[in-house]
Protein backbone atom coordinates (compact mmCIF):
# COMPACT_ATOMS: atom_id res chain seq x y z
CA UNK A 1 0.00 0.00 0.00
CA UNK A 2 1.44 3.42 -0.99
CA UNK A 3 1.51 5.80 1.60
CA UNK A 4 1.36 9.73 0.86
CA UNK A 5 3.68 11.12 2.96
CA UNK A 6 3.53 14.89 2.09
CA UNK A 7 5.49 17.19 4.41
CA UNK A 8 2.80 18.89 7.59
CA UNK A 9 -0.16 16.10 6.68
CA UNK A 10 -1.51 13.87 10.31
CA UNK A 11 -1.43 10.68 9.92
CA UNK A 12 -3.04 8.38 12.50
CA UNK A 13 -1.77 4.96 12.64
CA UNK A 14 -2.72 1.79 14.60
CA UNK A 15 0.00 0.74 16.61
CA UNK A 16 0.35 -3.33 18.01
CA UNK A 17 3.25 -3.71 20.43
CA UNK A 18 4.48 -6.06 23.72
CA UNK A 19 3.50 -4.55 26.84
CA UNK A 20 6.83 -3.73 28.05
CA UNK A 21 7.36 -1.82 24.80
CA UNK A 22 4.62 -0.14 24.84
CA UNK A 23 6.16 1.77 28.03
CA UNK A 24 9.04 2.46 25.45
CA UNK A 25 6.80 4.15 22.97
CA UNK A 26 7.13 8.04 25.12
CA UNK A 27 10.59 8.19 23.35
CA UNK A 28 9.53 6.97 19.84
CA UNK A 29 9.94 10.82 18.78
CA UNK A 30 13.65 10.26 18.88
CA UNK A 31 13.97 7.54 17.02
CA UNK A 32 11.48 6.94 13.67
CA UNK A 33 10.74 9.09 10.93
CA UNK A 34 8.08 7.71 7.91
CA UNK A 35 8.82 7.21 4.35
CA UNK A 36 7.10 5.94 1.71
CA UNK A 37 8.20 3.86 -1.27
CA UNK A 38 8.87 6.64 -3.51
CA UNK A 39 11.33 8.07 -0.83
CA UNK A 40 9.57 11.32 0.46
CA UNK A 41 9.98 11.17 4.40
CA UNK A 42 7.82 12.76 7.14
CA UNK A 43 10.23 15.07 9.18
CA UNK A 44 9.64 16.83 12.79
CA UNK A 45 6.42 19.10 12.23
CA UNK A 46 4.38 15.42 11.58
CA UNK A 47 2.18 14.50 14.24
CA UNK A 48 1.84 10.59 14.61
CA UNK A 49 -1.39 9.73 16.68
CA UNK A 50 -0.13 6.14 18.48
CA UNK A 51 -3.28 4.13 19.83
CA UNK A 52 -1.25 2.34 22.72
CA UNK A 53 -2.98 1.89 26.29
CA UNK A 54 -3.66 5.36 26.23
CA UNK A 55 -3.41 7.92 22.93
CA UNK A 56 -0.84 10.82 22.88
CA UNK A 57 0.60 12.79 20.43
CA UNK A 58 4.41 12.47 19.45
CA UNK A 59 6.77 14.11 16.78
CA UNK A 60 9.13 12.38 14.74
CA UNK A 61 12.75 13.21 13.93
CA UNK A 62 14.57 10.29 12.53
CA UNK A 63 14.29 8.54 9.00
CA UNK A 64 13.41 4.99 9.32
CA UNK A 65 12.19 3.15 6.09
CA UNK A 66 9.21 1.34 6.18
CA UNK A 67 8.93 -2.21 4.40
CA UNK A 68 5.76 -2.38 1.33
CA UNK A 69 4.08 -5.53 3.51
CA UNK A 70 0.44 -4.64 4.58
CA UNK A 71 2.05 -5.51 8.87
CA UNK A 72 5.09 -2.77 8.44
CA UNK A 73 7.99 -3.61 11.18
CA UNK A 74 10.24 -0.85 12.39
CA UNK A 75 13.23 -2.21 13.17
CA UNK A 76 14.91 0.44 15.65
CA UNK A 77 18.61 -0.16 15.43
CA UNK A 78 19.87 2.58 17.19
CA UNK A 79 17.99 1.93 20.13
CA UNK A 80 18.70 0.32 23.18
CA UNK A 81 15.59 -0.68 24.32
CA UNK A 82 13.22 -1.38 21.57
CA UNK A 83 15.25 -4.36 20.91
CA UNK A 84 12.00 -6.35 18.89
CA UNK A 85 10.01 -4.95 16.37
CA UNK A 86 7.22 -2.56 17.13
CA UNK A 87 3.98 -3.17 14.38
CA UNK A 88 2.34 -0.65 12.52
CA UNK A 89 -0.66 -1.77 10.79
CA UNK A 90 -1.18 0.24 7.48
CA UNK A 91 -4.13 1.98 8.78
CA UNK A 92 -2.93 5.64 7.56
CA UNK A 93 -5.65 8.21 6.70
CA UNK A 94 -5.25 12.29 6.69
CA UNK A 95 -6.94 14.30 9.22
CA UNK A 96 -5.79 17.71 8.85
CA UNK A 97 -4.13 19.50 6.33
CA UNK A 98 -1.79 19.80 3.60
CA UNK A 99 1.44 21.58 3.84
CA UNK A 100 1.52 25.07 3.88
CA UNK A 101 4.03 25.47 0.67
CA UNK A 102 5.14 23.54 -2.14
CA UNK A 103 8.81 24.57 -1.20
CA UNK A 104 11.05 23.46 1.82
CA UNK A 105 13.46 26.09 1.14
CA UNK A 106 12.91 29.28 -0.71
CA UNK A 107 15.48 32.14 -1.72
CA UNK A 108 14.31 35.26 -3.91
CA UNK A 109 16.81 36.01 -6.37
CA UNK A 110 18.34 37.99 -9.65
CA UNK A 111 18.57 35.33 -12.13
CA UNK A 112 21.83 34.79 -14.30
CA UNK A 113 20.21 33.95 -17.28
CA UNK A 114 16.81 37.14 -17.62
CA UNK A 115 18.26 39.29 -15.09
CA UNK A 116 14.79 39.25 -13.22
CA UNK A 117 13.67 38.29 -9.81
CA UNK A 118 12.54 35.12 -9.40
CA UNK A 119 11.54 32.54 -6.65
CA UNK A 120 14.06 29.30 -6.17
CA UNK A 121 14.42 25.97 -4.56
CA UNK A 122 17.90 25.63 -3.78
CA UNK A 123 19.79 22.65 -5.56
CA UNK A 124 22.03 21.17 -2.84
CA UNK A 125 23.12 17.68 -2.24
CA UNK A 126 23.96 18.47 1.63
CA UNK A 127 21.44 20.06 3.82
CA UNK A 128 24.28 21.95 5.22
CA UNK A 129 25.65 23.50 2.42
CA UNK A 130 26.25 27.16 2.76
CA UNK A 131 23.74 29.01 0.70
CA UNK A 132 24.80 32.31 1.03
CA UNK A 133 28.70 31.35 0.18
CA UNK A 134 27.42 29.42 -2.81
CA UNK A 135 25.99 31.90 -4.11
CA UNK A 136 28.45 34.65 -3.42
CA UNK A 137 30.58 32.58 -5.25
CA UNK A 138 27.88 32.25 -8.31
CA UNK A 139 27.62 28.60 -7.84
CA UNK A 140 24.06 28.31 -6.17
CA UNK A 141 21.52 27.05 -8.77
CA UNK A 142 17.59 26.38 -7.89
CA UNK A 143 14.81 25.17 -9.13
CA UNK A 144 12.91 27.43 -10.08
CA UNK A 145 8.95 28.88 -8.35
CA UNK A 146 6.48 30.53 -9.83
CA UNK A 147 3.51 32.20 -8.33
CA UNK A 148 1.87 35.29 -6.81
CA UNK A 149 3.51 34.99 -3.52
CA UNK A 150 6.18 33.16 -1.86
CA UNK A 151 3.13 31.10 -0.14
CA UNK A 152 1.86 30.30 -2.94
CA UNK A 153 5.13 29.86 -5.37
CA UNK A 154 5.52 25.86 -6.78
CA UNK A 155 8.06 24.09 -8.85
CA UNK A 156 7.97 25.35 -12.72
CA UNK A 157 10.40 22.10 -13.60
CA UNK A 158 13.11 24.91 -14.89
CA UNK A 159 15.97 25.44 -13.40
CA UNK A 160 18.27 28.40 -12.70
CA UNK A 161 21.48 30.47 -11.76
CA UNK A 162 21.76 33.11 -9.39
CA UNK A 163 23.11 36.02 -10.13
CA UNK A 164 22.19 37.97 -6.69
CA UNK A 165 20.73 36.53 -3.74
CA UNK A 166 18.23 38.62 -2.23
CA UNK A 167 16.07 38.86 1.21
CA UNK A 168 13.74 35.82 0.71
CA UNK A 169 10.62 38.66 1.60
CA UNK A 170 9.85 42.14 1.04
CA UNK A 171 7.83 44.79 2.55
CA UNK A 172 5.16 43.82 0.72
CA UNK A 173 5.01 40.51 1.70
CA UNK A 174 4.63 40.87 5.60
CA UNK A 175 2.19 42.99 7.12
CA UNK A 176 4.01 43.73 10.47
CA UNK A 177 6.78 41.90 12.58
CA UNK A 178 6.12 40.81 15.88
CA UNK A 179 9.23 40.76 18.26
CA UNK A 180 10.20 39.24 21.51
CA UNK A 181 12.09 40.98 24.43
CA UNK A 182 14.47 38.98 26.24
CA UNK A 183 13.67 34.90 25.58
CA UNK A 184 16.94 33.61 26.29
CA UNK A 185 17.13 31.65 29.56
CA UNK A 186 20.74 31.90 30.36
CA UNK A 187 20.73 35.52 28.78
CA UNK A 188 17.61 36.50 31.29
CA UNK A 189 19.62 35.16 34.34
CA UNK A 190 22.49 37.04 33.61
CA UNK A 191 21.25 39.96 33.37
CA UNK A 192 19.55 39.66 36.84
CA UNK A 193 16.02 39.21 36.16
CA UNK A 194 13.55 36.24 36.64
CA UNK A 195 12.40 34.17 33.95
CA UNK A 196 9.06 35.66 32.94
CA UNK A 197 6.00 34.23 32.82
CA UNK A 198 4.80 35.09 29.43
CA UNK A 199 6.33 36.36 26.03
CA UNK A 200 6.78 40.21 26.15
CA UNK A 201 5.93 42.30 22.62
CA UNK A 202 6.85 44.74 20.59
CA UNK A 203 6.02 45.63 17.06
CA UNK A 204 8.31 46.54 14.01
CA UNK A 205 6.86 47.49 11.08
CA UNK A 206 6.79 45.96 7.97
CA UNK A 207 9.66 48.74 5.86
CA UNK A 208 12.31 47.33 8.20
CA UNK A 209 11.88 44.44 6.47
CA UNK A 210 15.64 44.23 3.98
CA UNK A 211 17.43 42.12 2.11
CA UNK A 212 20.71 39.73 2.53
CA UNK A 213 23.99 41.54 1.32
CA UNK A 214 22.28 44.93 1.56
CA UNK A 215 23.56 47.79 3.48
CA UNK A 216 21.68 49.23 6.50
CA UNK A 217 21.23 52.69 6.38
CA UNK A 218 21.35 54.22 10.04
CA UNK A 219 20.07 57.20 10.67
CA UNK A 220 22.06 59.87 12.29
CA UNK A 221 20.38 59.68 15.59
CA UNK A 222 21.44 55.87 15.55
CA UNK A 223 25.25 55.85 15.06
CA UNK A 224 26.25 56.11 18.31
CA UNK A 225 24.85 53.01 20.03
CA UNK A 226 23.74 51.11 16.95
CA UNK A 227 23.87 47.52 18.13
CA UNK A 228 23.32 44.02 16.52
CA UNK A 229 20.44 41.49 17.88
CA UNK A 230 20.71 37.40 15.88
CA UNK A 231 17.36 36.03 15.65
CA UNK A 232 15.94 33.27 14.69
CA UNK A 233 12.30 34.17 12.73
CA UNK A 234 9.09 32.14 12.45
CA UNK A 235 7.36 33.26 9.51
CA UNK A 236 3.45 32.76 9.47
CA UNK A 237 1.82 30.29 6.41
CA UNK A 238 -1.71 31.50 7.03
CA UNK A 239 -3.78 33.52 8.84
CA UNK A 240 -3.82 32.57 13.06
CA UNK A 241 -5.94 33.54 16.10
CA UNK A 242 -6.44 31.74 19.38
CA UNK A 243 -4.02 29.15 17.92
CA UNK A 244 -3.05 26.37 20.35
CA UNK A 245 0.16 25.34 21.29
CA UNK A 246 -0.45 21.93 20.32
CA UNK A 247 -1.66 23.25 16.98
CA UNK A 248 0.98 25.67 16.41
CA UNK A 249 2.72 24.77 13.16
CA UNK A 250 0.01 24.08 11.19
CA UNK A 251 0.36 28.06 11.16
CA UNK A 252 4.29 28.27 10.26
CA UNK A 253 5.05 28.15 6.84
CA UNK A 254 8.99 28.24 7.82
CA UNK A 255 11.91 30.19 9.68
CA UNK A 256 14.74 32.81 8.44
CA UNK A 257 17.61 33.90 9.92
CA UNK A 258 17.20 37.79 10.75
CA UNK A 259 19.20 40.63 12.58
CA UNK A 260 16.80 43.01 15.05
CA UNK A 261 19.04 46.28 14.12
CA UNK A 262 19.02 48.39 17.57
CA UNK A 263 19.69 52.22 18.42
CA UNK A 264 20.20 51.35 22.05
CA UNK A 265 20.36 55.03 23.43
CA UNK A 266 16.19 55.72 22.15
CA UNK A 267 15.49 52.34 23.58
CA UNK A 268 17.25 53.03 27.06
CA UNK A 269 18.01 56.34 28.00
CA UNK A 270 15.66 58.22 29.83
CA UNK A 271 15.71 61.25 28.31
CA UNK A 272 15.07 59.78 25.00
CA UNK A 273 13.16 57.16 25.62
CA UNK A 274 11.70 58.19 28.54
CA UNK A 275 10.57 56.97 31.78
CA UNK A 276 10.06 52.99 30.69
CA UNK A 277 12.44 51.41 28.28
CA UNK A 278 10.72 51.53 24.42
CA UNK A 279 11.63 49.27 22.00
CA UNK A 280 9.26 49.96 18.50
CA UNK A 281 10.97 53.75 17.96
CA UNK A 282 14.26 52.57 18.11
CA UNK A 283 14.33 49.22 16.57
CA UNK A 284 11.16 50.69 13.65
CA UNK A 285 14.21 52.61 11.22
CA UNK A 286 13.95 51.79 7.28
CA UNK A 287 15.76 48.31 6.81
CA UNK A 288 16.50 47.18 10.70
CA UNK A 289 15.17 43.68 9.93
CA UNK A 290 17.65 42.45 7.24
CA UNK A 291 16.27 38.23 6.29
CA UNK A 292 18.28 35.49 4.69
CA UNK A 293 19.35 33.75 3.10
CA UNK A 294 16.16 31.73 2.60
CA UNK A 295 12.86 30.62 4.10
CA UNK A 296 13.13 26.79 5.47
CA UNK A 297 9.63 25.36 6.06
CA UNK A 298 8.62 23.59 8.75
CA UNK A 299 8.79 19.90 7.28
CA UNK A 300 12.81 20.26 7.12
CA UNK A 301 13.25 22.25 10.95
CA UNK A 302 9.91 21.04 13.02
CA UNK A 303 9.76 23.56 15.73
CA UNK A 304 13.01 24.45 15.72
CA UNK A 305 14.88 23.56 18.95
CA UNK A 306 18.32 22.58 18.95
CA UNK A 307 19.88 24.85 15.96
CA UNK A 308 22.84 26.97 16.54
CA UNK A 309 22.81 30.65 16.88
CA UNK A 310 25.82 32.63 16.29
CA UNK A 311 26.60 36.74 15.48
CA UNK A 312 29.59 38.04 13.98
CA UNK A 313 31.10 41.10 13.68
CA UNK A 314 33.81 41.58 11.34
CA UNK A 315 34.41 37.80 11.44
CA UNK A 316 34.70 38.11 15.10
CA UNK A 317 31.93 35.66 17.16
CA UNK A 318 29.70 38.20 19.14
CA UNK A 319 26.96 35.70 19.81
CA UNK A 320 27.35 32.15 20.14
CA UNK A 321 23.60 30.10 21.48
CA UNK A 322 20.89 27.66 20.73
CA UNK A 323 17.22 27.42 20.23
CA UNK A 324 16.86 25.05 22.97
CA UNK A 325 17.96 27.71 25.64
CA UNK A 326 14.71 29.69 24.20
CA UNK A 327 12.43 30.54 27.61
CA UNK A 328 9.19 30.33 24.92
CA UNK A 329 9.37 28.27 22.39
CA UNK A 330 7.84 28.23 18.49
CA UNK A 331 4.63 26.98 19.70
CA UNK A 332 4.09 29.36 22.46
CA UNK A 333 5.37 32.15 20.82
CA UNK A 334 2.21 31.55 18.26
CA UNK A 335 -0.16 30.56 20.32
CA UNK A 336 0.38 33.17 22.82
CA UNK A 337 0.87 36.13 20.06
CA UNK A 338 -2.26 34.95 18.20
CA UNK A 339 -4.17 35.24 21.71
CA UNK A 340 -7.26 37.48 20.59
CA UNK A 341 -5.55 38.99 17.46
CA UNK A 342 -4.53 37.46 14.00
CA UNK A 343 -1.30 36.99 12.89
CA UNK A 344 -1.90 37.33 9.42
CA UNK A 345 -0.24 34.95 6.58
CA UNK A 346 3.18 36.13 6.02
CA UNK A 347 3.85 38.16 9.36
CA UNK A 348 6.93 37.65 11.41
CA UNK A 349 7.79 36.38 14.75
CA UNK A 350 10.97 37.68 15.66
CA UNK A 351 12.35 35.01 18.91
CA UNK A 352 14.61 37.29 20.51
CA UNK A 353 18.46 37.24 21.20
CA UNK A 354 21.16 35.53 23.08
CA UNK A 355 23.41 37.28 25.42
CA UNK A 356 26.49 39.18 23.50
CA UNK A 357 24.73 42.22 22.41
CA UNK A 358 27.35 45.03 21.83
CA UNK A 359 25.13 47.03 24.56
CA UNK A 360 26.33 43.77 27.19
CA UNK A 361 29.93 44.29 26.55
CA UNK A 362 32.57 45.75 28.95
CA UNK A 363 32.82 48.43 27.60
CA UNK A 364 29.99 48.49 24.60
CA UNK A 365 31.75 47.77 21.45
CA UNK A 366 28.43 49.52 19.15
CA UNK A 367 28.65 48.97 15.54
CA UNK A 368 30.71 51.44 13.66
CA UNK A 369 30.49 52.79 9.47
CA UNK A 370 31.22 49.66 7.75
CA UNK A 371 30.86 46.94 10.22
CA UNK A 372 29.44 43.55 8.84
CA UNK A 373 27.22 41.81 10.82
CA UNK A 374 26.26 38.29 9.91
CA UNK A 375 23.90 36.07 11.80
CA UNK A 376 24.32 32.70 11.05
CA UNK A 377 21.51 29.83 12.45
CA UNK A 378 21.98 26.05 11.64
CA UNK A 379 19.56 24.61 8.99
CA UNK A 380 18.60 27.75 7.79
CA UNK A 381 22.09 29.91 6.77
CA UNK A 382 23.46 33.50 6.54
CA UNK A 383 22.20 37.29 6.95
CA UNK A 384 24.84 39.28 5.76
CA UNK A 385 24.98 43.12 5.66
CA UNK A 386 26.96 46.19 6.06
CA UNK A 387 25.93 48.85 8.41
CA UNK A 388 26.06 52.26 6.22
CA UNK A 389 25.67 55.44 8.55
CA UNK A 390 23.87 58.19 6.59
């Protein structure tokens, strides 16, 4: 029986296993992934509904294949304690929906061959190949996607060069960008405060929104504490409100690498800022939210934990994290956020940032003319840009 095992589709699936395994089966999100005959594999946002003794919901990571016999056996070798085969009975059937995009990673580009801007699947044999240094180098080719937005952009069958990589998004495409003060665990403590109990927000709006390998203009009121913030970005697939946390990437089309450009001073000083701290003013300038190198969707990254953050500087590492040390999560992030409002289809989550912010240092060491700043996130690639006082 062929199985379609599309990226973001449920499946539920009748599971038959010894008693002693069955006490096994919490962990089974660490160990199996789903393929079908044809090779296309269920990754980490797949939600696998496992009728034990009692039914719970568990994500998978891991490729496993699966044999064509109607009784399947999943033959765990690289665990220790599901040393016998655990059953699944080919009882698959869709319950929710299809995936959000036709894509699992999409760049926007200046082709080689027209000279237009296009939409592209990147053609790379290693999911860890470095987008933005392949095509810096002119070697990045994609297949290339057509359509009226990047949600809606699917595989043409041609392929491409690119000549210029460019922000995978535009103005146009996001309505507004929703940001996150302070989610870093071990970057809370340090600074002295207790974890909180919910997300805080602030709003940036959608013309800070920039491309990869652009310069960012700062304004002069912004040169003198002009600081750098890595962060990892969920980007919304459709339109979300009162979203659970259980049903929170059904919502995510993907995640980009961004850079939350700062003017620390009109953020922090009192007598520009005020009396409270404000963060929309002096994070709102033209271009502070530079994006790239591409969109990855949610079948490829799940929710996300576990991927590398790091900042540089002129080469030098400023910030050096992970998603797992994230106080609120992908999930909660949406389902909090979309709490009474919509997030509309295309809007931005901005996570927040580690600890190493120039502001942090002793003494600040602010971005000067000229500085490159290049946030770099595992699984997903390379911001680059120059900071370009004005």
């Amino acid at each position: 029986m062929a199985v379609d095992c599309l990226p973001g589709v449920r499946l539920a699936i009748s599971v038959s296993a010894p008693h002693k395994e069955r006490q096994s089966l919490a962990s089974i999100n660490d160990l199996l992934s789903i393929i079908n005959p044809q090779g296309q594999y269920m990754l980490s946002s797949t939600r696998i509904f496992l009728r034990t003794v009692t039914q719970r919901t568990y994500s998978v990571n891991r490729q496993l294949p699966l044999s064509s016999n109607k009784t399947r056996p999943l033959v765990a070798s690289s665990s220790s304690f599901l040393r016998s085969s655990v059953y699944i009975r080919s009882q698959f059937r869709t319950v929710t929906m299809a995936p959000l995009t036709k894509w699992n990673r999409l760049v926007r580009y200046v082709s080689a061959k027209d000279g237009q801007i296009h939409f592209g699947e990147p053609i790379v044999s290693d999911e860890k190949a470095d987008i933005d240094q392949l095509a810096r180098e002119g070697q990045l080719n994609v297949k290339v996607l057509e359509g009226a937005n990047f949600l809606q952009a699917e595989p043409t069958g041609a392929e491409d060069t690119v000549k210029t990589l460019l922000g995978p998004l535009t103005p146009n495409d996001v309505p507004v960008i929703r940001c996150t003060g302070l989610n870093y665990k071990t970057h809370i403590l340090e600074t002295g405060f207790d974890l909180p109990a919910n997300p805080t927000l602030f709003i940036k709006p959608n013309q800070a929104v920039s491309d990869t390998n652009a310069a960012v203009p700062i304004p002069p009121l912004g040169q003198t504490h002009c600081d750098y913030e890595g962060e990892l970005t969920i980007v919304i697939g459709k339109n979300a409100k009162n979203v659970s946390e259980a049903d929170a990437l059904d919502y995510v089309a993907g995640y980009v690498s961004g850079n939350d450009v700062s003017c620390r001073d009109w953020q922090m000083d009192k007598d520009k800022a005020g009396m409270m701290p404000q963060w929309s003013f002096s994070k709102s300038f033209d271009k502070y939210a530079p994006l790239g190198p591409c969109i990855v969707s949610t079948a490829v990254l799940g929710d996300a934990k576990g991927l590398r953050l790091q900042t540089l500087v002129n080469g030098e590492v400023r910030q050096d994290s992970n998603t797992s040390d994230l106080c609120f999560g992908v999930r909660k992030l949406v389902s909090f956020f979309s709490t009474g409002q919509t997030l509309q289809a295309g809007s931005l989550i901005m996570t927040g940032t580690p600890g190493g912010v120039a502001m942090g240092m002793k003494p600040p060491k602010f971005l000067q003319d000229g500085d490159e700043v290049v946030v770099d996130i595992e699984g997903i690639g390379k911001v680059r840009n120059v900071m370009k006082f004005e």
